[in-house]
N, C-alpha and C. Protein backbone atom coordinates (compact mmCIF):
# COMPACT_ATOMS: atom_id res chain seq x y z
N UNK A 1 0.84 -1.13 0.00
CA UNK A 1 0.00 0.00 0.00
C UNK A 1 0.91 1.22 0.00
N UNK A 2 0.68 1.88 -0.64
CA UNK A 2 1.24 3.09 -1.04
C UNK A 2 0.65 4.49 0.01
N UNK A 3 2.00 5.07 0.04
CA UNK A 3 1.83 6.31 1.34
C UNK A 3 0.41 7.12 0.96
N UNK A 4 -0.06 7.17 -0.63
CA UNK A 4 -1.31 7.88 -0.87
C UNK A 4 -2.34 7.16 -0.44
N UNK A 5 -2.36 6.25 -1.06
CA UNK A 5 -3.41 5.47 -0.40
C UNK A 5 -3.65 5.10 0.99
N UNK A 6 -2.80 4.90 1.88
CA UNK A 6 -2.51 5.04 3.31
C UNK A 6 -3.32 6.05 3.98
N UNK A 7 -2.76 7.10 3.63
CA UNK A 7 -2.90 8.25 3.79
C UNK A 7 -5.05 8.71 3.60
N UNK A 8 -5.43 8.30 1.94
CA UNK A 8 -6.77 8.44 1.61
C UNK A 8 -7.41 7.67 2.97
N UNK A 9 -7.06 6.52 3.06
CA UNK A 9 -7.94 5.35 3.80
C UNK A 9 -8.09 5.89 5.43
N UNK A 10 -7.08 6.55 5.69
CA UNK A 10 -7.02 6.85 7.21
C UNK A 10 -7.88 7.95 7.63
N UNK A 11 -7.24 9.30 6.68
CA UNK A 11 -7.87 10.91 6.82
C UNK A 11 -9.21 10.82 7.10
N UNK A 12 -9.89 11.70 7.29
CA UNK A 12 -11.17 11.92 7.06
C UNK A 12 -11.70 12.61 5.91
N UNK A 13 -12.90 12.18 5.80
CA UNK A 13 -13.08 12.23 4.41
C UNK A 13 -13.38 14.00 3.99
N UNK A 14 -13.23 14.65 3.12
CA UNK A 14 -13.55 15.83 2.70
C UNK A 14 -14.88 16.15 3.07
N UNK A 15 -15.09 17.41 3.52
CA UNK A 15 -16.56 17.71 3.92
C UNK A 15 -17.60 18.06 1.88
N UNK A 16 -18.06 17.14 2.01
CA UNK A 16 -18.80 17.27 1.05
C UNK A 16 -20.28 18.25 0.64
N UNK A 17 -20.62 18.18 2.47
CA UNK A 17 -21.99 19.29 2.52
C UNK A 17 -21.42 20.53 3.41
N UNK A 18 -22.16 21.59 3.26
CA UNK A 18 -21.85 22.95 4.26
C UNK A 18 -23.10 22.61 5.15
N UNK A 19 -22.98 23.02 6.76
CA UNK A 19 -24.10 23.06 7.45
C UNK A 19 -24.97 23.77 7.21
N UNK A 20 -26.35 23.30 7.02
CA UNK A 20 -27.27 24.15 6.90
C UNK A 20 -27.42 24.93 7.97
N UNK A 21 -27.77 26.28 7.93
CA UNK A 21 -28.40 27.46 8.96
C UNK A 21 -29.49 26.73 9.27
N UNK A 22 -30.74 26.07 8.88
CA UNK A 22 -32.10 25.90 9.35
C UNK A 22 -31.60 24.73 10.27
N UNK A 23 -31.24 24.54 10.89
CA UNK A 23 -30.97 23.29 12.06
C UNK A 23 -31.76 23.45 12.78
N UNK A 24 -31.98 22.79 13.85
CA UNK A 24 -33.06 22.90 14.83
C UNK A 24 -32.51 23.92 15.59
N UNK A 25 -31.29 23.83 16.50
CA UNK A 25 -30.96 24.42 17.46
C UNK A 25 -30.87 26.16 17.01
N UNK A 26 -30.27 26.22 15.55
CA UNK A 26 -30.48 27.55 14.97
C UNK A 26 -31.97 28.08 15.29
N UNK A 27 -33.32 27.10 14.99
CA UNK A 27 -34.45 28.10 14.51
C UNK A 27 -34.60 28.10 16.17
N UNK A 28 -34.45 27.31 16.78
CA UNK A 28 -34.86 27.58 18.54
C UNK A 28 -33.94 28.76 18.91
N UNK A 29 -33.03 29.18 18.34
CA UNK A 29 -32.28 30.26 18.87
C UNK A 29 -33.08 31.90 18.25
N UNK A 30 -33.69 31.28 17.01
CA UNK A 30 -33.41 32.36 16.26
C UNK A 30 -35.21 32.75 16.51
N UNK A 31 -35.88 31.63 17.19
CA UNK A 31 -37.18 31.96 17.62
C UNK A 31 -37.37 33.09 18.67
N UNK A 32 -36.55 32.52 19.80
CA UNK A 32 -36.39 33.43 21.13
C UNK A 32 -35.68 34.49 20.50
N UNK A 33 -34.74 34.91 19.82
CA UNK A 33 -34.42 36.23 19.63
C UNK A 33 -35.39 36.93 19.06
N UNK A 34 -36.49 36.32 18.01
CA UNK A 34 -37.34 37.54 17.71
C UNK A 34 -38.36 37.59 19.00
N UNK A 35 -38.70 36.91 19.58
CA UNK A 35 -39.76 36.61 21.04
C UNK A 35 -39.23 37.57 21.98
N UNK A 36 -37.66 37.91 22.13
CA UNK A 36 -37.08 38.55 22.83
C UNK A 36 -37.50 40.13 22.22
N UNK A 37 -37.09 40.41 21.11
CA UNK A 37 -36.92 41.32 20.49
C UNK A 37 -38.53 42.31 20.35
N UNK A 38 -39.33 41.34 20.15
CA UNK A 38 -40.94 41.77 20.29
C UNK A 38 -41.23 42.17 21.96
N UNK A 39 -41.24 41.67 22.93
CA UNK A 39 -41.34 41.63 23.93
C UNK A 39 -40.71 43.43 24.72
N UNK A 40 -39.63 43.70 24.43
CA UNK A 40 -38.58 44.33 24.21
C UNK A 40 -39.46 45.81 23.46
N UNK A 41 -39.64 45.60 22.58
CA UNK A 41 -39.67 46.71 21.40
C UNK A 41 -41.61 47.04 21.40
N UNK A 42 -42.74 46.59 22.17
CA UNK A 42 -43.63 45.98 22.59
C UNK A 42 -43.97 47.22 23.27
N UNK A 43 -43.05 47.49 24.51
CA UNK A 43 -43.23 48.38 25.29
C UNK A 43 -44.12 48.19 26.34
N UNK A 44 -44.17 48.26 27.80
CA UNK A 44 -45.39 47.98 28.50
C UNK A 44 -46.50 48.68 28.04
N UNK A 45 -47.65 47.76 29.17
CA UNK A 45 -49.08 48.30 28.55
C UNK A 45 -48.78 49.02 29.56
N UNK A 46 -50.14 50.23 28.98
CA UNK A 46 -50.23 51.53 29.59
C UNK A 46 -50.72 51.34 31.09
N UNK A 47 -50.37 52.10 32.29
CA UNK A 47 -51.33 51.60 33.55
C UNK A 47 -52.01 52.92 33.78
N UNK A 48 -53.49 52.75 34.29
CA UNK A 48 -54.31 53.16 34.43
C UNK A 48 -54.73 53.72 36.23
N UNK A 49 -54.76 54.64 36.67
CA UNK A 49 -55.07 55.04 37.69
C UNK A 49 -56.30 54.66 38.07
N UNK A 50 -56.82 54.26 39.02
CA UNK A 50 -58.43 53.87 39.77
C UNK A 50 -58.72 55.88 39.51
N UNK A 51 -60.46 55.90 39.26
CA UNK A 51 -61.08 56.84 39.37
C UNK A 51 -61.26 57.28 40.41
N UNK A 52 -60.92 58.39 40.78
CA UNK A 52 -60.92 58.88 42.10
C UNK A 52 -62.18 59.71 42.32
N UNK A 53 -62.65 59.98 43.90
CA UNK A 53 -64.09 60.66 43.98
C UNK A 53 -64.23 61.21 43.36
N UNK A 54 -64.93 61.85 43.38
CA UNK A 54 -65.86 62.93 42.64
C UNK A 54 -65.42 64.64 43.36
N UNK A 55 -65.14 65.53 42.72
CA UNK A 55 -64.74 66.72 43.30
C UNK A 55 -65.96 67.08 44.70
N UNK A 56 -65.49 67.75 45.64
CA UNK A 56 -66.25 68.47 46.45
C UNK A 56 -66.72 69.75 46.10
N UNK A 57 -67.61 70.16 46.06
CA UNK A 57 -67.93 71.67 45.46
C UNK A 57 -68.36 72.83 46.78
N UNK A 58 -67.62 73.58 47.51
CA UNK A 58 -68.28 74.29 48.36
C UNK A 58 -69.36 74.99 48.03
N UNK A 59 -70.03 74.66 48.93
CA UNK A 59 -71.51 75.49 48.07
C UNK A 59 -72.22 75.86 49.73
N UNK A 60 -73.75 76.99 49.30
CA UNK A 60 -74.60 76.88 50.31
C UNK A 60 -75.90 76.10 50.36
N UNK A 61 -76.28 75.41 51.50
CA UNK A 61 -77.41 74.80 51.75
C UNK A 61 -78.05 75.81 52.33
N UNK A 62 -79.33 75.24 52.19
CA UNK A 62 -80.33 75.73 53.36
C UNK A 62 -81.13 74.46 53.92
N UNK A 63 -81.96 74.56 54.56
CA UNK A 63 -82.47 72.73 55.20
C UNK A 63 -82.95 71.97 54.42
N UNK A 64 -83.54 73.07 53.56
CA UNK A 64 -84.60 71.80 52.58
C UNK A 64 -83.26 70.97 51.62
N UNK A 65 -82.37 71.93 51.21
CA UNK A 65 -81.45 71.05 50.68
C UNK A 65 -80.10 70.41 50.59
N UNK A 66 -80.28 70.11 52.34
CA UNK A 66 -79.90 69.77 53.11
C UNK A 66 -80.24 68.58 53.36
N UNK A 67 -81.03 68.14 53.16
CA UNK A 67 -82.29 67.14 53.75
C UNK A 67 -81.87 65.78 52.74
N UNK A 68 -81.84 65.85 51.39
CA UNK A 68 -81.56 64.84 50.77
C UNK A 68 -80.24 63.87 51.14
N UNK A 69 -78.62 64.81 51.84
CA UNK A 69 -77.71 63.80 51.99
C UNK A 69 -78.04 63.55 52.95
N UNK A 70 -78.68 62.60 53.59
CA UNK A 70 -79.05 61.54 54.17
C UNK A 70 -78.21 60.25 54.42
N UNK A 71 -77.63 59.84 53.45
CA UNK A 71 -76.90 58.95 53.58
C UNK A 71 -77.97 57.78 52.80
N UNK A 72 -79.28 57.78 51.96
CA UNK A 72 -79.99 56.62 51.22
C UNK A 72 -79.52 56.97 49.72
N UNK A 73 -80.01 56.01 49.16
CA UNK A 73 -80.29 56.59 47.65
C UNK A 73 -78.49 56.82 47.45
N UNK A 74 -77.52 56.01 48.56
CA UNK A 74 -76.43 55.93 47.86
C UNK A 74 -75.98 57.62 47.83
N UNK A 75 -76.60 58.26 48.49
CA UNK A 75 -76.04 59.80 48.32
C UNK A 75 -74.92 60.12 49.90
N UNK A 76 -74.25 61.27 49.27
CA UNK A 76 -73.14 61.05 50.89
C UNK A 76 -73.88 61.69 51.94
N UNK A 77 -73.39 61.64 52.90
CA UNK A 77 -74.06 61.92 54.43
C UNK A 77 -72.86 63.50 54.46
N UNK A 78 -74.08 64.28 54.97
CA UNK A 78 -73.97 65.47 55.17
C UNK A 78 -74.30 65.91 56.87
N UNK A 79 -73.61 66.58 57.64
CA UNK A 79 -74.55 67.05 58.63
C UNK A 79 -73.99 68.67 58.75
N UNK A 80 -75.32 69.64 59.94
CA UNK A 80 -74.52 70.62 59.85
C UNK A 80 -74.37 71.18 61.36
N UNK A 81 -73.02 71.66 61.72
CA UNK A 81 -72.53 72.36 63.20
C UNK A 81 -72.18 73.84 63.53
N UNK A 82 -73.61 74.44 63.62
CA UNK A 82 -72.84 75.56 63.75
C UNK A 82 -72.87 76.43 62.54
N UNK A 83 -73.40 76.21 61.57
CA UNK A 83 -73.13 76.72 60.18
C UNK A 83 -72.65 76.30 59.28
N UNK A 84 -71.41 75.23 59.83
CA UNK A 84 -70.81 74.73 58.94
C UNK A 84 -71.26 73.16 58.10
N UNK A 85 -70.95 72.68 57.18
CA UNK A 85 -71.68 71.85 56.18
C UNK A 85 -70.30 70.58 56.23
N UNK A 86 -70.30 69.71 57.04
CA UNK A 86 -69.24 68.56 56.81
C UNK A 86 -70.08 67.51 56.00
N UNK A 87 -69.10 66.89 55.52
CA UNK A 87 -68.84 65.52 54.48
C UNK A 87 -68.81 64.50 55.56
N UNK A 88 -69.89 63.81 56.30
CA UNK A 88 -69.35 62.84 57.18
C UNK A 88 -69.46 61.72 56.86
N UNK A 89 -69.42 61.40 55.13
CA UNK A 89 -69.77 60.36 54.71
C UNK A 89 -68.52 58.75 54.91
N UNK A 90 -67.35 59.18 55.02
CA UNK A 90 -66.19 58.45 55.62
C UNK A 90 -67.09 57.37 57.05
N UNK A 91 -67.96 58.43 57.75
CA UNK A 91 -68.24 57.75 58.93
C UNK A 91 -70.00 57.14 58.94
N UNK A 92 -69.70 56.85 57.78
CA UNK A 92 -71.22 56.60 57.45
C UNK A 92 -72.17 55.61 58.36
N UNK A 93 -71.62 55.05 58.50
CA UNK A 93 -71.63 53.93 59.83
C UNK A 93 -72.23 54.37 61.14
N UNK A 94 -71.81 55.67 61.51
CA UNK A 94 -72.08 56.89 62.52
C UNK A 94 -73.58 57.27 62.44
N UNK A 95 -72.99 58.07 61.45
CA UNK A 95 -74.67 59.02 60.62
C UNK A 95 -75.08 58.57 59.66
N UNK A 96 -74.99 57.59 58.96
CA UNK A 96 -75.56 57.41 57.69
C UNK A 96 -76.70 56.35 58.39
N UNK A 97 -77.68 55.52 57.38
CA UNK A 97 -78.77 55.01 58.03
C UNK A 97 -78.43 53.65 58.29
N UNK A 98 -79.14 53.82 59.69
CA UNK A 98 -79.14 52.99 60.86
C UNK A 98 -78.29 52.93 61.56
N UNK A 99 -77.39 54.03 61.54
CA UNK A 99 -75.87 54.60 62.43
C UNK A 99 -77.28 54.94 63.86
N UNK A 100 -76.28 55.00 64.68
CA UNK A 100 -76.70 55.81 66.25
C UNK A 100 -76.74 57.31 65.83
N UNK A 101 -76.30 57.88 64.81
CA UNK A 101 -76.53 59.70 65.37
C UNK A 101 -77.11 60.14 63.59
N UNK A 102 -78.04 58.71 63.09
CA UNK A 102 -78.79 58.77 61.87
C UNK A 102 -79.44 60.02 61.65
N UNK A 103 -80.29 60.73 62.61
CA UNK A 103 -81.01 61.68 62.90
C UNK A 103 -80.81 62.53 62.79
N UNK A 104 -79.17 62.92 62.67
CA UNK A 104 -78.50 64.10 62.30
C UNK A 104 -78.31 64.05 60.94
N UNK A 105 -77.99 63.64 60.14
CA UNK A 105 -77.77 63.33 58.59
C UNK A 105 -78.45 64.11 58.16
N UNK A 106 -78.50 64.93 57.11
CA UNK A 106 -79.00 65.74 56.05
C UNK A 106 -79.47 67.24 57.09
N UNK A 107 -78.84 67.34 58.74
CA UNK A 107 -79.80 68.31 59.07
C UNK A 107 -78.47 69.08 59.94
N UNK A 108 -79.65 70.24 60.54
CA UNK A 108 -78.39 70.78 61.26
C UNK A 108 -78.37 70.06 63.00
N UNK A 109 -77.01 69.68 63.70
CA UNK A 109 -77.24 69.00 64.47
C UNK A 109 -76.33 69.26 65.50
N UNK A 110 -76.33 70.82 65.97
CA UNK A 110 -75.42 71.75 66.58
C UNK A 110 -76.19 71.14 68.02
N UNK A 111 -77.75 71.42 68.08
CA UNK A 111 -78.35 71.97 69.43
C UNK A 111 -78.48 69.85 70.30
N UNK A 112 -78.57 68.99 69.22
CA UNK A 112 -78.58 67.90 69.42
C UNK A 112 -77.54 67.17 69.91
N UNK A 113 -75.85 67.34 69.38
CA UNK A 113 -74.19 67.04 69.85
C UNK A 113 -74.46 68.21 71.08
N UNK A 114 -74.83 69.58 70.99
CA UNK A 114 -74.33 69.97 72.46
C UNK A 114 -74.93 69.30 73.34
N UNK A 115 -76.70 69.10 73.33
CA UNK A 115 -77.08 68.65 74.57
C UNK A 115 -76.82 67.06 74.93
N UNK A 116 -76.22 66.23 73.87
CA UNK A 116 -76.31 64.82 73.87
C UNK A 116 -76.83 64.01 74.26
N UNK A 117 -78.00 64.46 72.99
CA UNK A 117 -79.33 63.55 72.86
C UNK A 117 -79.28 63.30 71.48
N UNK A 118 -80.00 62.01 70.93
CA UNK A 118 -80.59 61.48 69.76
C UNK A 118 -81.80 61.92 69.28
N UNK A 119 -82.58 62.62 70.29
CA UNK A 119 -83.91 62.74 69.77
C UNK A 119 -84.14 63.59 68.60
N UNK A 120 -85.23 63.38 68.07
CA UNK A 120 -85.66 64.26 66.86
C UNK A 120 -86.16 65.58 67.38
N UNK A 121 -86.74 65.67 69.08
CA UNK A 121 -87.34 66.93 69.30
C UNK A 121 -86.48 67.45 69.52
N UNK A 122 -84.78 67.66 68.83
CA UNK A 122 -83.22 68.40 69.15
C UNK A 122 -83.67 68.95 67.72
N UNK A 123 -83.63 68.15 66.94
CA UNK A 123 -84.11 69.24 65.67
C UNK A 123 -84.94 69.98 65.40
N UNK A 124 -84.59 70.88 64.38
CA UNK A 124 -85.36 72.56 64.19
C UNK A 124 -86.68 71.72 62.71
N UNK A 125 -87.52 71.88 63.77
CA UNK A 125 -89.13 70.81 62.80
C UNK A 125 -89.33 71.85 61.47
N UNK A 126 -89.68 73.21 61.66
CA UNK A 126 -89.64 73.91 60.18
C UNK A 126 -88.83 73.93 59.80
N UNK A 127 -88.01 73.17 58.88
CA UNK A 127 -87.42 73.52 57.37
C UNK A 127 -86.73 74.82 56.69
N UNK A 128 -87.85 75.50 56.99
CA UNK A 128 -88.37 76.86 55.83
C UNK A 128 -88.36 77.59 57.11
N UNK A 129 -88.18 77.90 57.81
CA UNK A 129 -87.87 78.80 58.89
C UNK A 129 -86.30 79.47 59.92
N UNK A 130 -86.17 80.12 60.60
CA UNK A 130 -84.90 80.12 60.84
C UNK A 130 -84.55 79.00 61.18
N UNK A 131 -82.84 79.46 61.35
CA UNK A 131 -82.31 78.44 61.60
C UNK A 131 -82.13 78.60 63.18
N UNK A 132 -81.31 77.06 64.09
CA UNK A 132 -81.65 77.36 65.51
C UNK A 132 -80.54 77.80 65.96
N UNK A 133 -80.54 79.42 66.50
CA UNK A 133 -80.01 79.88 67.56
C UNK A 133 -79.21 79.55 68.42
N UNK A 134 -79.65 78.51 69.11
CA UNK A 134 -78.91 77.92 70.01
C UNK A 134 -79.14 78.73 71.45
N UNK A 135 -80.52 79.29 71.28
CA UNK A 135 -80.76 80.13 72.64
C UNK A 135 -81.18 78.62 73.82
N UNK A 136 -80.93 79.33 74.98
CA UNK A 136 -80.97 78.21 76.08
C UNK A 136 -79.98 77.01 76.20
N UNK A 137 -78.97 76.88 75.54
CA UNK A 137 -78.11 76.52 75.52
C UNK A 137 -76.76 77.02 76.96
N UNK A 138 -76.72 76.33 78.00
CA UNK A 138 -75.77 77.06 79.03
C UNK A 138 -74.20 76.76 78.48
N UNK A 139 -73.43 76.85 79.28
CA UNK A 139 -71.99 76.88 78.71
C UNK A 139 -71.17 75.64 79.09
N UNK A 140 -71.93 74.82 79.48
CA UNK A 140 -71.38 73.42 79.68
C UNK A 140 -72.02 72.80 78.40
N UNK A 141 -73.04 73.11 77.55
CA UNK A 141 -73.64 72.53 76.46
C UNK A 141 -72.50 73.20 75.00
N UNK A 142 -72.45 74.63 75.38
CA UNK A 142 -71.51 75.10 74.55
C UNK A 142 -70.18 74.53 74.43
N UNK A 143 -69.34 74.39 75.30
CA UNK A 143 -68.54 73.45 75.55
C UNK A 143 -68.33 72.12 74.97
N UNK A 144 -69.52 71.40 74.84
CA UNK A 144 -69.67 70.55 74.44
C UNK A 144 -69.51 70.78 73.11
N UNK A 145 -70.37 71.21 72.47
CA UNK A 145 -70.78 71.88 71.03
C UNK A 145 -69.14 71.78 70.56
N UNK A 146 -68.67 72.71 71.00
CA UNK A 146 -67.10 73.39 70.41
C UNK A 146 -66.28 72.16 70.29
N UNK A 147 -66.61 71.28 71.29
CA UNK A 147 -65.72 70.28 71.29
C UNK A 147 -65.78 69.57 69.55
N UNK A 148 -67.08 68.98 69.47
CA UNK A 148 -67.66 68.40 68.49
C UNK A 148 -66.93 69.05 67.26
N UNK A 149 -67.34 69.92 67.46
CA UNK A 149 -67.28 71.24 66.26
C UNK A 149 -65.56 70.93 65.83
N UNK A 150 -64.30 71.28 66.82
CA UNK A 150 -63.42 70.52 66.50
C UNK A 150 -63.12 69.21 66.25
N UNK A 151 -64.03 68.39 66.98
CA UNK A 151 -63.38 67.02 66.23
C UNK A 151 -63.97 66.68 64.63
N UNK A 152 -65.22 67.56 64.15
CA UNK A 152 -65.14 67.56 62.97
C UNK A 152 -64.28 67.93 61.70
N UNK A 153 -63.69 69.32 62.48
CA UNK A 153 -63.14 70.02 61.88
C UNK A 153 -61.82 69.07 61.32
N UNK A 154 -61.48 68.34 62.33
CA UNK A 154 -60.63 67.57 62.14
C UNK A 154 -60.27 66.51 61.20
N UNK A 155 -61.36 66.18 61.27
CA UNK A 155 -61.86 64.36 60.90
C UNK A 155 -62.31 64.67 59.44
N UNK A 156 -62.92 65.42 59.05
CA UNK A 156 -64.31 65.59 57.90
C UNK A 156 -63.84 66.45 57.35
N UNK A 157 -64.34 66.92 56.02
CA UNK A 157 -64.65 68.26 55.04
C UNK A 157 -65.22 69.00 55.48
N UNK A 158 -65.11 70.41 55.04
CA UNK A 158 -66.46 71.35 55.08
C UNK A 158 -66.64 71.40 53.67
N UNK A 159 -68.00 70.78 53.48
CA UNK A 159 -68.24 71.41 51.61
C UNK A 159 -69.31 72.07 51.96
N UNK A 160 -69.18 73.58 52.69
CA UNK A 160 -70.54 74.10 52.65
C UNK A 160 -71.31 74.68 53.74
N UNK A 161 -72.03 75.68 53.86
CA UNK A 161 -72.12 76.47 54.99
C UNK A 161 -74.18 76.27 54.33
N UNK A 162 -74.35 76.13 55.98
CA UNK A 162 -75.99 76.36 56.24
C UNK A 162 -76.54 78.04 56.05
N UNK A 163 -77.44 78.55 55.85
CA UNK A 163 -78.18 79.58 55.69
C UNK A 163 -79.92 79.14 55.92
N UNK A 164 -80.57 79.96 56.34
CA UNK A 164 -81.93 79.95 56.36
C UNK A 164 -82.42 79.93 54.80
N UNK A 165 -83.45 79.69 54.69
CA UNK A 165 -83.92 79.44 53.34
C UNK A 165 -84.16 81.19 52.65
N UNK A 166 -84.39 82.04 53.49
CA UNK A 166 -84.67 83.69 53.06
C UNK A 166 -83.38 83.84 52.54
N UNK A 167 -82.01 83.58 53.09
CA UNK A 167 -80.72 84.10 52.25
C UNK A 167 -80.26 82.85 51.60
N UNK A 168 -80.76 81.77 51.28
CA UNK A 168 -80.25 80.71 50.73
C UNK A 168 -80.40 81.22 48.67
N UNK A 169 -79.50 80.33 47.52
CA UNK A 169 -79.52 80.84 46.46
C UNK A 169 -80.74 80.72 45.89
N UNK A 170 -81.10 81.52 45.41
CA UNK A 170 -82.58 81.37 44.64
C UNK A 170 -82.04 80.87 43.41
N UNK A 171 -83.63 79.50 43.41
CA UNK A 171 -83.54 78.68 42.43
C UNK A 171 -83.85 79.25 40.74
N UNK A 172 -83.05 79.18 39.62
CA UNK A 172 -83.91 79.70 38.40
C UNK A 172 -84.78 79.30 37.82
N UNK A 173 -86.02 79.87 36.81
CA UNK A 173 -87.50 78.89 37.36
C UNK A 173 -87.37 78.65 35.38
C-alpha cells in the first residue's frame, strides 16, 4: 500500500456538505431572539389610575337642601354644626342610616351634639324657617358643642355652609 493510499484510507473524508443554517438548534435560537426582540420593542401596557371621587364643590345649603344627603339613595351623608356643612360620609356607619346619630344626617345638628341627645325633638321641625339659635343653651352645652365642632373640623370636610332658606340661592325657574 502506497503512502497515498494510506494516507486516503485513514484521513477523514472531505466535507462534502456545508451546514445548513435551518438546524433545529439555529431556529430555537433564532425563535427566542425575535420573542425577545418583540417583547422588548412591545413596550409595556399603559397603567391606568383607579377613578378617584368625585370633586367636592363648596356650596350653600339651606335645610330643605340639606335634607336629601341623608346617607340613602347611595347619596353622601352630610350634617350641619354651627353653620358649617361637613362631608361625614367616611363615617357613614355613625350618621348614615341605621348609624346611632342617623337623625343628624341631612340636618343641622349643633343643638342635638351639644345637649347629647338622639332625639328628633333636638331638631329645628320647620325647614323653611330660621335656623336654631342655640338660645338656652348654658356653657357646659356650649362646651360641648365646640368640642364636636373641632373634632369635625378635624376628621371631615367642610363642603358648605348652612343659611336659612330667606338668604339661601334662589332657584332659576
Amino acid at each position: 500500500m502506497s503512502d497515498k493510499q494510506y494516507f486516503a484510507e485513514t484521513s477523514a473524508p472531505p466535507a462534502t456538505q456545508a451546514a445548513s443554517i435551518a438546524s433545529p438548534i439555529n431556529l430555537i435560537l433564532l425563535s427566542l431572539l425575535i420573542l425577545l426582540a418583540y417583547f422588548r420593542l412591545r413596550g409595556s401596557p399603559k397603567q391606568s389610575l383607579p377613578k378617584g371621587p368625585e370633586p367636592i364643590v363648596f356650596r350653600t345649603f339651606t335645610p330643605p337642601t340639606l335634607k336629601p344627603y341623608n346617607g340613602e339613595f347611595n347619596m353622601p351623608v352630610y350634617l350641619a354644626v354651627r353653620g358649617k356643612v361637613f362631608d361625614v360620609t367616611p363615617g357613614r356607619n355613625f350618621y348614615g342610616p341605621g348609624g346611632p346619630y342617623e337623625n343628624f344626617a341631612g340636618r343641622d345638628a349643633s343643638r342635638g351634639l351639644a345637649c347629647g341627645s338622639f332625639d328628633e325633638d333636638m331638631l329645628t321641625k320647620d325647614l323653611n324657617g330660621p335656623l336654631d339659635n342655640l338660645d338656652g343653651l348654658g356653657d357646659a352645652e356650649m362646651e360641648a358643642l365646640q368640642g364636636w365642632e373641632e373634632r369635625f373640623n378635624e376628621k371631615y370636610l367642610i363642603v358648605g355652609k348652612l343659611v336659612p332658606v330667606a338668604e339661601g340661592p334662589k332657584e332659576e325657574s
